[in-house]
PDB file of N, CA and C in Angstrom:
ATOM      1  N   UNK A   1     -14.575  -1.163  -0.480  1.00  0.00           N
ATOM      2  CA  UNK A   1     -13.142  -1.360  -0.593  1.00  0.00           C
ATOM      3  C   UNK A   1     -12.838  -2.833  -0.323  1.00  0.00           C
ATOM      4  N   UNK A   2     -12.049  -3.322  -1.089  1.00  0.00           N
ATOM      5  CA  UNK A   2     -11.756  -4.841  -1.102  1.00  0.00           C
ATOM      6  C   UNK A   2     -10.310  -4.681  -1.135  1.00  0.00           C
ATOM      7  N   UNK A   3      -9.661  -5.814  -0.558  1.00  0.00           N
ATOM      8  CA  UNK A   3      -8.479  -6.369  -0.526  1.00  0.00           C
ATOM      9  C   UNK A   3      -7.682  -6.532  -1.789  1.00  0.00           C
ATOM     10  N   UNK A   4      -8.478  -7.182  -2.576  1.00  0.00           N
ATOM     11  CA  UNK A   4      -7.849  -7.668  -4.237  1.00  0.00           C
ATOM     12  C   UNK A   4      -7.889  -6.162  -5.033  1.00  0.00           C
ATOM     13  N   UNK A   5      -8.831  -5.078  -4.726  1.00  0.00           N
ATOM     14  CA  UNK A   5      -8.979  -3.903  -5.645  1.00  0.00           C
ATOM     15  C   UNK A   5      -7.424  -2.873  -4.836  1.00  0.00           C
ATOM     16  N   UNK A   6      -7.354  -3.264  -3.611  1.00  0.00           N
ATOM     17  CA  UNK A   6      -6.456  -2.488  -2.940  1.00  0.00           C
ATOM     18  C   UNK A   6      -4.831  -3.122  -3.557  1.00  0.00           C
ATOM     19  N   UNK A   7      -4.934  -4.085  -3.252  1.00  0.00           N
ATOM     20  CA  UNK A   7      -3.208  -4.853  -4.062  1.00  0.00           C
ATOM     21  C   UNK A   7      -3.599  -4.375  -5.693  1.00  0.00           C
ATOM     22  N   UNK A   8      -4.311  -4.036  -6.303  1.00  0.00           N
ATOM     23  CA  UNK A   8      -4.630  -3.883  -7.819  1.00  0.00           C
ATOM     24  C   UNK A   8      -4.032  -2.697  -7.876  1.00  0.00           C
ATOM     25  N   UNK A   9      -4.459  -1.800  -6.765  1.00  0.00           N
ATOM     26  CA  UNK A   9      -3.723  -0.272  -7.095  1.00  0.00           C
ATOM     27  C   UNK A   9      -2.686  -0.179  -6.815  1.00  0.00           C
ATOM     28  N   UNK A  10      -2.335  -1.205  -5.655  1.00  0.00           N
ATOM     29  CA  UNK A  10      -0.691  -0.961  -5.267  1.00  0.00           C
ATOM     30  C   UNK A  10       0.104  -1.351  -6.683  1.00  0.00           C
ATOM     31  N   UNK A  11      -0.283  -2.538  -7.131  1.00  0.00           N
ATOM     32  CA  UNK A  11       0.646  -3.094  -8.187  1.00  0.00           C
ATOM     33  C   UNK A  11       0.870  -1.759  -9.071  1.00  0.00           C
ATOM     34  N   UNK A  12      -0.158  -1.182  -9.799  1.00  0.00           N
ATOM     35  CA  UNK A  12       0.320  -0.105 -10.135  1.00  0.00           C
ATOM     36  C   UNK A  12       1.203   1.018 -10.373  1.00  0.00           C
ATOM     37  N   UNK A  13       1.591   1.041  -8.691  1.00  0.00           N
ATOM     38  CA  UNK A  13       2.722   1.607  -8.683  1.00  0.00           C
ATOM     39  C   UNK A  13       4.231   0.996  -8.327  1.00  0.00           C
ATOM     40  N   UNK A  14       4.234  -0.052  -9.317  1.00  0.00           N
ATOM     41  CA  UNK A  14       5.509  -0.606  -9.196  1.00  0.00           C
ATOM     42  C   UNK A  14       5.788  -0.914 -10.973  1.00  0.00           C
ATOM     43  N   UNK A  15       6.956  -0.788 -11.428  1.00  0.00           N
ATOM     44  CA  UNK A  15       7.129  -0.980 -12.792  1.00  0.00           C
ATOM     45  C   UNK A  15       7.172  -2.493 -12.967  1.00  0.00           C
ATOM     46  N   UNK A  16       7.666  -3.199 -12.181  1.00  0.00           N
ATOM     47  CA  UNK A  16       7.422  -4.826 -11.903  1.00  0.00           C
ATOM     48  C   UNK A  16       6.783  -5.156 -11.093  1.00  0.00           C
ATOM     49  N   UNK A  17       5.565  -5.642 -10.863  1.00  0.00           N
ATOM     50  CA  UNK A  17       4.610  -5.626  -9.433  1.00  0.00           C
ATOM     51  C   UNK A  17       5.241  -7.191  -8.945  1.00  0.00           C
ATOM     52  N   UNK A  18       5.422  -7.874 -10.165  1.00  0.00           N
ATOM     53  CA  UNK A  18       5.778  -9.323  -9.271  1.00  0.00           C
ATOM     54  C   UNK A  18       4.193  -9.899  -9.235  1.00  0.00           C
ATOM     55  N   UNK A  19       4.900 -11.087  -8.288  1.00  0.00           N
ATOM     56  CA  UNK A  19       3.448 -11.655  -7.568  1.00  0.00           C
ATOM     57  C   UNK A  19       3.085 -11.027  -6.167  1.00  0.00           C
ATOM     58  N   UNK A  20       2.335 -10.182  -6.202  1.00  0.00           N
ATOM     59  CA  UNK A  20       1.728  -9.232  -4.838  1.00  0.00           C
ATOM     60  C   UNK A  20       0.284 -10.115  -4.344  1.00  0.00           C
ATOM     61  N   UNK A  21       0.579 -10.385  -3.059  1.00  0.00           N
ATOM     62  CA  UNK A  21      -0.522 -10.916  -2.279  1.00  0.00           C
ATOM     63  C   UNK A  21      -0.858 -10.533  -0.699  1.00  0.00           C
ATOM     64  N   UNK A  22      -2.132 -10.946  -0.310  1.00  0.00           N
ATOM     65  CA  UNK A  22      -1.967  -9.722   0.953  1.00  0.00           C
ATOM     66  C   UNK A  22      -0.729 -10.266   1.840  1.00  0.00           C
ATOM     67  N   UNK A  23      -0.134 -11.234   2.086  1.00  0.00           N
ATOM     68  CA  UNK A  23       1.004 -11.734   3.023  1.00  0.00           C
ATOM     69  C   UNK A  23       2.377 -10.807   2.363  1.00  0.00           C
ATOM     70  N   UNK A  24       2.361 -10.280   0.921  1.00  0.00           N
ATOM     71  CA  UNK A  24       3.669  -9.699   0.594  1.00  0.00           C
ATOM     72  C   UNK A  24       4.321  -9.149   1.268  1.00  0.00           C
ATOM     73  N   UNK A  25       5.411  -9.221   1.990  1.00  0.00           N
ATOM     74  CA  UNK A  25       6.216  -7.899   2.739  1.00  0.00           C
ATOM     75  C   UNK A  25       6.968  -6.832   1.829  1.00  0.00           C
ATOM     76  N   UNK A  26       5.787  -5.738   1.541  1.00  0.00           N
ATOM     77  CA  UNK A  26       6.151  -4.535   0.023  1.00  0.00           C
ATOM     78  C   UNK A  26       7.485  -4.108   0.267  1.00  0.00           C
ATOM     79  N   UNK A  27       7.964  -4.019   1.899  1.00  0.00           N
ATOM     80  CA  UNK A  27       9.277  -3.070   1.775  1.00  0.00           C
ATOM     81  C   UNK A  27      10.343  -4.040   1.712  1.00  0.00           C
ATOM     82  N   UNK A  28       9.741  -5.273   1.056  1.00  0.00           N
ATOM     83  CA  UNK A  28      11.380  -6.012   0.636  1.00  0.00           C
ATOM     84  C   UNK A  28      11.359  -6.102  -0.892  1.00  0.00           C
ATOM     85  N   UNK A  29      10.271  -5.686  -1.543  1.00  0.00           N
ATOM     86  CA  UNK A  29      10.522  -5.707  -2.903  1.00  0.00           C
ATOM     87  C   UNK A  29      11.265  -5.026  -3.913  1.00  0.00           C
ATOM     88  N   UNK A  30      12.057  -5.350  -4.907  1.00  0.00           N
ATOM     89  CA  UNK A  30      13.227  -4.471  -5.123  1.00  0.00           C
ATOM     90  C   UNK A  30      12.622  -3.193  -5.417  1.00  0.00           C
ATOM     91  N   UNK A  31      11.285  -2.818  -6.173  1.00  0.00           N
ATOM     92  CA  UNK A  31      11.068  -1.828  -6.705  1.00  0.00           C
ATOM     93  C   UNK A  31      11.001  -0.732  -5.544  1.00  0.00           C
ATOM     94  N   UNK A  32      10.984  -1.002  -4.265  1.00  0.00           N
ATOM     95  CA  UNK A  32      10.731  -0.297  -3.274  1.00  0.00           C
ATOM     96  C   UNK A  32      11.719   0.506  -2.857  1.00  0.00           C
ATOM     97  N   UNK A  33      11.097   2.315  -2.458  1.00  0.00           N
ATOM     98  CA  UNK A  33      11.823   3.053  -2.367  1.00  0.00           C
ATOM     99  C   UNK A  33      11.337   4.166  -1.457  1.00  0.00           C
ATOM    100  N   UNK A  34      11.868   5.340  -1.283  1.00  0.00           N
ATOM    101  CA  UNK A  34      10.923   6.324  -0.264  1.00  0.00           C
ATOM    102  C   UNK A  34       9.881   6.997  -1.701  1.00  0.00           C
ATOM    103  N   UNK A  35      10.310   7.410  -2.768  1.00  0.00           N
ATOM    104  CA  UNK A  35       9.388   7.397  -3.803  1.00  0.00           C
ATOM    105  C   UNK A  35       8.469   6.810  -3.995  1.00  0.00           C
ATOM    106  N   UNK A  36       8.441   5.357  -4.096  1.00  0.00           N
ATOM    107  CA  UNK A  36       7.454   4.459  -4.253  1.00  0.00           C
ATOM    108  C   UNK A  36       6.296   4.572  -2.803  1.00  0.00           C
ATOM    109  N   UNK A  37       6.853   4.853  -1.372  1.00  0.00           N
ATOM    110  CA  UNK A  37       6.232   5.351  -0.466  1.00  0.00           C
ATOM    111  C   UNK A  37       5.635   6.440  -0.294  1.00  0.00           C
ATOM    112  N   UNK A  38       5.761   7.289  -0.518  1.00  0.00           N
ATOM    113  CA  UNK A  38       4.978   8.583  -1.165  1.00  0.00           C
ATOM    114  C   UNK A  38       3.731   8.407  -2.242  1.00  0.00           C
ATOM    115  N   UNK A  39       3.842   7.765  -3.510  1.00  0.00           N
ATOM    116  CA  UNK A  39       2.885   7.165  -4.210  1.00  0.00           C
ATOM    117  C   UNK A  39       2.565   5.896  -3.723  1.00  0.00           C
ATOM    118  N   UNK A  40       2.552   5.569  -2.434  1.00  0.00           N
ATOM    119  CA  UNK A  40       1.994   4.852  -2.278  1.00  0.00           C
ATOM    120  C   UNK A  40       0.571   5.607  -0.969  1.00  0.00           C
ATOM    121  N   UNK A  41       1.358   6.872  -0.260  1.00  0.00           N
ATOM    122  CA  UNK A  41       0.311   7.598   0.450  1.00  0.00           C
ATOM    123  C   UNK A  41      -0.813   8.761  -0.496  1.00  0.00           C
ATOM    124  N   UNK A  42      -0.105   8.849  -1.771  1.00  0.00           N
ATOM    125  CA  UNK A  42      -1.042   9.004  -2.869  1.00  0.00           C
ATOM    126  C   UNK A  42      -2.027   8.556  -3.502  1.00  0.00           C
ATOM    127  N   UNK A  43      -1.371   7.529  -3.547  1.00  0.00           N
ATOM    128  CA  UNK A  43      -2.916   6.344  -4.154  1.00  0.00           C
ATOM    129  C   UNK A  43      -3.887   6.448  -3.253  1.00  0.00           C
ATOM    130  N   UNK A  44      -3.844   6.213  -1.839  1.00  0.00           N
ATOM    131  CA  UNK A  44      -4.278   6.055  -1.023  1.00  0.00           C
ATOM    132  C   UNK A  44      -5.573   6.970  -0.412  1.00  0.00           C
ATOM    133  N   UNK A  45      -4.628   8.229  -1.052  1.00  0.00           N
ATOM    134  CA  UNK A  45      -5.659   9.535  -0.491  1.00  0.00           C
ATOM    135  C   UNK A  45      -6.548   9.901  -2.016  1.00  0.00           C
ATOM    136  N   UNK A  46      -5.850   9.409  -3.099  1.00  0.00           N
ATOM    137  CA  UNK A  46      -6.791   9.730  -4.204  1.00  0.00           C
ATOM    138  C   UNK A  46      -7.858   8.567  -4.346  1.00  0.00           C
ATOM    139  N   UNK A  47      -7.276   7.429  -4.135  1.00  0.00           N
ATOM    140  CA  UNK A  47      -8.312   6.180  -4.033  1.00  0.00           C
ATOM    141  C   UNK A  47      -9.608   5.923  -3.118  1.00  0.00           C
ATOM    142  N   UNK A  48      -9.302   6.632  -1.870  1.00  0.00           N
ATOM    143  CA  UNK A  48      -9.697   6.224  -1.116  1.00  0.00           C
ATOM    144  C   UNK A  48     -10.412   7.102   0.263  1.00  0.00           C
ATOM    145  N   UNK A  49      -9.593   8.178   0.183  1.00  0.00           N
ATOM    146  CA  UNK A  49     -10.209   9.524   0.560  1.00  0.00           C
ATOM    147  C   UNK A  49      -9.459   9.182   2.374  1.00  0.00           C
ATOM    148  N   UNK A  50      -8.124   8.514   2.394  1.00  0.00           N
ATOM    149  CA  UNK A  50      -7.709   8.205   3.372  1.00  0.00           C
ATOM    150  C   UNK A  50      -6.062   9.098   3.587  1.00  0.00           C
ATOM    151  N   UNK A  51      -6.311   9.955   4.473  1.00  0.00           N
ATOM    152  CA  UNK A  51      -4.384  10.656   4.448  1.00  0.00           C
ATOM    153  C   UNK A  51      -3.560   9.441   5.241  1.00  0.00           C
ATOM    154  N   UNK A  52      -2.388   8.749   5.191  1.00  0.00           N
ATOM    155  CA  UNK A  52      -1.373   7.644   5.942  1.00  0.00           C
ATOM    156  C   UNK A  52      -0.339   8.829   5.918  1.00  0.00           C
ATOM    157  N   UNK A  53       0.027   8.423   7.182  1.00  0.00           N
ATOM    158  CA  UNK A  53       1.832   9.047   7.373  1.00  0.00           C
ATOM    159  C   UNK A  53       2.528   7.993   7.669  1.00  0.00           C
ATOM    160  N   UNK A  54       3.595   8.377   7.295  1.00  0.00           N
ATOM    161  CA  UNK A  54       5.070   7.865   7.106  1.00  0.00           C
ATOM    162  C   UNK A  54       5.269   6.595   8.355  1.00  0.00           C
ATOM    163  N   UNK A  55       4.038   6.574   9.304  1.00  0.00           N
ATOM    164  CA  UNK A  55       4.697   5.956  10.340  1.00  0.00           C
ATOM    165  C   UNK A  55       3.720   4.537  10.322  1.00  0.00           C
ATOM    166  N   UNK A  56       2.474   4.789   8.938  1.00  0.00           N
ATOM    167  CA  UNK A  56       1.821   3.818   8.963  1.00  0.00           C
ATOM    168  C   UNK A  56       1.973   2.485   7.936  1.00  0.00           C
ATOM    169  N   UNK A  57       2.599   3.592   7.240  1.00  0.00           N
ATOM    170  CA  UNK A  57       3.461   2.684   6.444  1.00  0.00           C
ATOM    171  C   UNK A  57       4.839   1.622   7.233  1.00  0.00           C
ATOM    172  N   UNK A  58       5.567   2.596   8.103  1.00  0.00           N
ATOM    173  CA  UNK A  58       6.779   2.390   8.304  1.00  0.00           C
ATOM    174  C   UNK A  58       5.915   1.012   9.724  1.00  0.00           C
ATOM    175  N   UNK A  59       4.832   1.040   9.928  1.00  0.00           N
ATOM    176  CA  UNK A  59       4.318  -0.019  11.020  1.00  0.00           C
ATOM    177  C   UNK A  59       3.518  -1.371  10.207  1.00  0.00           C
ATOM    178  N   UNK A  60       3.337  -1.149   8.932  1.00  0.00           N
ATOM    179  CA  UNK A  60       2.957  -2.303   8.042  1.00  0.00           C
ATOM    180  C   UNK A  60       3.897  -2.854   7.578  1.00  0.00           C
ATOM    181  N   UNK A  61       3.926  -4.507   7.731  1.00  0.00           N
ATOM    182  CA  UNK A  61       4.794  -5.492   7.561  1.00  0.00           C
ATOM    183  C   UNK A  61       4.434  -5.982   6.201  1.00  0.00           C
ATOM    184  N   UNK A  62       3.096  -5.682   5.874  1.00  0.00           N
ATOM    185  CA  UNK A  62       2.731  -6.537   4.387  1.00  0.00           C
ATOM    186  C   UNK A  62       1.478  -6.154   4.206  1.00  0.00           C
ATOM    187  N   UNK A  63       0.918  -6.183   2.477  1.00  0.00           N
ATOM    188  CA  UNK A  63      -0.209  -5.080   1.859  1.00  0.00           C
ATOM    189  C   UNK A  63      -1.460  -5.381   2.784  1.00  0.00           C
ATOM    190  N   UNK A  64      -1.336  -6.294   2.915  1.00  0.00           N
ATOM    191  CA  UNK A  64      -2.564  -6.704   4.077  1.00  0.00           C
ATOM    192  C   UNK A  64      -2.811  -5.773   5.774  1.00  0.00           C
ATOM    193  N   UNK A  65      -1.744  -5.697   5.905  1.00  0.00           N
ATOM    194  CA  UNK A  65      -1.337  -4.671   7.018  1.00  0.00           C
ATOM    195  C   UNK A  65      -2.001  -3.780   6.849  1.00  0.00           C
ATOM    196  N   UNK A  66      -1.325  -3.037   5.715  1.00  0.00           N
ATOM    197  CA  UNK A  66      -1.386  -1.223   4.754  1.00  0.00           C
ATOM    198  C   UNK A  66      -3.479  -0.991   4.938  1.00  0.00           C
ATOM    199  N   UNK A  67      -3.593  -2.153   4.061  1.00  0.00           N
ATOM    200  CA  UNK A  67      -4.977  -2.488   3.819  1.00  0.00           C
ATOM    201  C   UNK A  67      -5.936  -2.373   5.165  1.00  0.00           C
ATOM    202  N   UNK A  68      -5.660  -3.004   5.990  1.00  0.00           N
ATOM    203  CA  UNK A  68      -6.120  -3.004   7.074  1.00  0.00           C
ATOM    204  C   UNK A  68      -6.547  -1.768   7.975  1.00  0.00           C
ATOM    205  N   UNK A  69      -5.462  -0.897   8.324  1.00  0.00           N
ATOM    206  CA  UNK A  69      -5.001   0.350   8.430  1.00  0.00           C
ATOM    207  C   UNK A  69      -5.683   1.498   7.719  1.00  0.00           C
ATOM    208  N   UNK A  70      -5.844   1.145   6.427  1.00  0.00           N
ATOM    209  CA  UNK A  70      -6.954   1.907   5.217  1.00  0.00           C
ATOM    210  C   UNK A  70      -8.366   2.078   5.820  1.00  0.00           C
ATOM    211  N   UNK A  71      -8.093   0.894   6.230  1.00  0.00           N
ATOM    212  CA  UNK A  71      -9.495   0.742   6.037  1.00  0.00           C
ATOM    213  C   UNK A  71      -9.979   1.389   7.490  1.00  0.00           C
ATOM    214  N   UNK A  72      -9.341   0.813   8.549  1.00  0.00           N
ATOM    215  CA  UNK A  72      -9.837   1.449  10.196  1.00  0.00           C
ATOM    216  C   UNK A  72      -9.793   2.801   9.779  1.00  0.00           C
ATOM    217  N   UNK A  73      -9.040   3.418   9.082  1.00  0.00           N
ATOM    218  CA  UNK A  73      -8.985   5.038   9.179  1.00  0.00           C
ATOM    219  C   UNK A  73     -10.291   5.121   8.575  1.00  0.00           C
ATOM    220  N   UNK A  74     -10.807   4.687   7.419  1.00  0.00           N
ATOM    221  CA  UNK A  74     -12.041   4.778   6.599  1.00  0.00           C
ATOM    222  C   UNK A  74     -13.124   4.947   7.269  1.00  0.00           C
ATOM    223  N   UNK A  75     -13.353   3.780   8.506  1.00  0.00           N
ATOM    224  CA  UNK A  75     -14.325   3.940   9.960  1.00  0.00           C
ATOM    225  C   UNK A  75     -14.435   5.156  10.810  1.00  0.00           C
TER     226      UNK A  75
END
């Protein structure tokens, strides 16, 4: 699991991804929604074989965060 493959899937689920980098703060981007948060704990568990709740999201400031978080659960 890499950083650049992880922002690759996030972009995905945005109809405008923008410029996404790990410093992005996702929950200021317009496309962002509680929808888009949900597919975003989707990707996650289909990508990655990782379940996130609502509170790990709601404690990540930016994809790098999210990523991070992915990944300790992965350990």
């Amino acid at each position: 699991m890499t950083l650049d493959a992880f922002i690759g899937h996030f972009k995905e689920l945005f109809n405008e991804p923008g410029d996404m980098r790990p410093e992005t703060e996702f929950k200021n981007h317009p496309e962002w929604s509680s929808l888009v948060g949900l597919s975003v704990i989707s990707m996650v568990d289909e990508q990655y074989d990782v379940t996130l709740k609502g509170r790990d999201i709601l404690n990540a400031a930016t994809i790098e965060d999210l990523f991070n978080t992915v990944k300790e659960k992965q350990d």
